[in-house]
Protein backbone atom coordinates (compact mmCIF):
# COMPACT_ATOMS: atom_id res chain seq x y z
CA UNK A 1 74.80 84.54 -2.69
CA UNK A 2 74.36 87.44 0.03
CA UNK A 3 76.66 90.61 -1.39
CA UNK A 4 78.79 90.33 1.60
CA UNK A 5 80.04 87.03 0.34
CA UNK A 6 80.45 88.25 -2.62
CA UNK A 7 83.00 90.99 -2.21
CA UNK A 8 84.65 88.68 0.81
CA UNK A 9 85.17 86.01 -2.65
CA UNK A 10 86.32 88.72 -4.87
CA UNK A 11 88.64 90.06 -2.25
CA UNK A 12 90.33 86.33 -2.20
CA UNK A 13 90.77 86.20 -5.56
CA UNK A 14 92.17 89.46 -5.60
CA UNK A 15 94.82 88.28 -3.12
CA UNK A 16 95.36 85.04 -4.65
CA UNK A 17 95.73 86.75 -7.94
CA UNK A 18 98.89 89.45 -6.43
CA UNK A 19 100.14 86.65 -4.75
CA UNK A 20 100.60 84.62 -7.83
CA UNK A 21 101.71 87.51 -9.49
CA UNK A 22 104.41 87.46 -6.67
CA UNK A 23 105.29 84.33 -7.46
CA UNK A 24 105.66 84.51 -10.70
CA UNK A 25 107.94 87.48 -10.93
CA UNK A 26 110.53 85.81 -8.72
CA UNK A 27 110.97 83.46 -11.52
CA UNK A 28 112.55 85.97 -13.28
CA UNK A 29 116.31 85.37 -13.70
CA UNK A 30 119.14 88.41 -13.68
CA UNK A 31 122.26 87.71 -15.49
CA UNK A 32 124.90 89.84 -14.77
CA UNK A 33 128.39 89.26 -16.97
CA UNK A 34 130.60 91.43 -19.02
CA UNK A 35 131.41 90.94 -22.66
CA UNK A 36 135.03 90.40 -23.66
CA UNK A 37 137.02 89.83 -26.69
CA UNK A 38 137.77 86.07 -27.21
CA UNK A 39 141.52 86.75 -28.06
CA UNK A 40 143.12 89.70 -26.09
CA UNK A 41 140.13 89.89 -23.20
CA UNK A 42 139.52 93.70 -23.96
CA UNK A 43 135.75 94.45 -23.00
CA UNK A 44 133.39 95.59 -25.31
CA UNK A 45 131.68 98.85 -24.53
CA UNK A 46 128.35 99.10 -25.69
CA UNK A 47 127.79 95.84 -27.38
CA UNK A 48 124.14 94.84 -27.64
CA UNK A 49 123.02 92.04 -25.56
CA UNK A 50 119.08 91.05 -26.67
CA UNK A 51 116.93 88.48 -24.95
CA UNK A 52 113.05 87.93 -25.86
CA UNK A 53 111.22 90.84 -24.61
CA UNK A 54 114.05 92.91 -23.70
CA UNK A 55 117.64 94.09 -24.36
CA UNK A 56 120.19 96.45 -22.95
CA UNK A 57 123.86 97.89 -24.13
CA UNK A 58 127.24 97.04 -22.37
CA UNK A 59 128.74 99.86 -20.41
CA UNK A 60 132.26 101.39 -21.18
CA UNK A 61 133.81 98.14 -19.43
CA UNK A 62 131.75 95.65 -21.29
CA UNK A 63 129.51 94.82 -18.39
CA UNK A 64 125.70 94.45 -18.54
CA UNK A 65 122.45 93.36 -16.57
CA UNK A 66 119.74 92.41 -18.07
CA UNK A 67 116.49 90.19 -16.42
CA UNK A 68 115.01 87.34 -18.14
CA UNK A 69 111.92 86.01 -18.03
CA UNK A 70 112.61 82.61 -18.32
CA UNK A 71 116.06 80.90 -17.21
CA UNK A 72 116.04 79.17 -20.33
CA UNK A 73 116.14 82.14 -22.47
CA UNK A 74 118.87 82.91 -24.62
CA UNK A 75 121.43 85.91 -24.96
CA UNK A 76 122.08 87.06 -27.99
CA UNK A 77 125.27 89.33 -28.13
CA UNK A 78 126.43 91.53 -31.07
CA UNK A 79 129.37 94.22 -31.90
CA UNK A 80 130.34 95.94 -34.72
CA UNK A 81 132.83 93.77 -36.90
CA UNK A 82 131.99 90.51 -34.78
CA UNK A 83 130.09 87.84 -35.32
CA UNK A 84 126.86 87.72 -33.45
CA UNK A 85 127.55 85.07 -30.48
CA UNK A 86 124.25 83.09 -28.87
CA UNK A 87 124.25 81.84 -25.11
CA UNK A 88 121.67 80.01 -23.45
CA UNK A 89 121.41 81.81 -19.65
């Protein structure tokens, strides 16, 4: 195969490659939601909110955002003195 062809092929996959990249990141979910006490609806500032790969920590009025990989992952949420609470996204 002539060189020219040969970086023109590489190029292509190259493209094909960052395009599926692309692709692939926009299946990326972002759940935004704040966490609340179940009886008196208080928020909970700076609960921990863990999903595989990643986590973050509630601001002062309980809310978080946090991006998931898959849509099917699940949330795991957990505060001092509570018990640890799972949610599928």
């Amino acid at each position: 195969m002539p060189p020219y062809i040969r970086c023109m092929t590489a190029r292509r996959c190259l493209l094909l490659v960052a395009l599926l990249r692309g692709l692939l990141a926009c299946t990326q979910t972002v759940v935004e939601a704040r966490v609340l006490d179940a009886e008196d609806r208080s928020p909970l500032a700076f609960a921990a909110v863990a999903a595989p790969g990643t986590s973050v920590i509630t601001n002062a009025d309980g809310a978080f955002r946090i991006t998931l990989e898959r849509s099917t992952d699940t949330l795991r949420i957990s505060y001092l003195g509570y018990l640890p609470v799972r949610i599928t996204a």
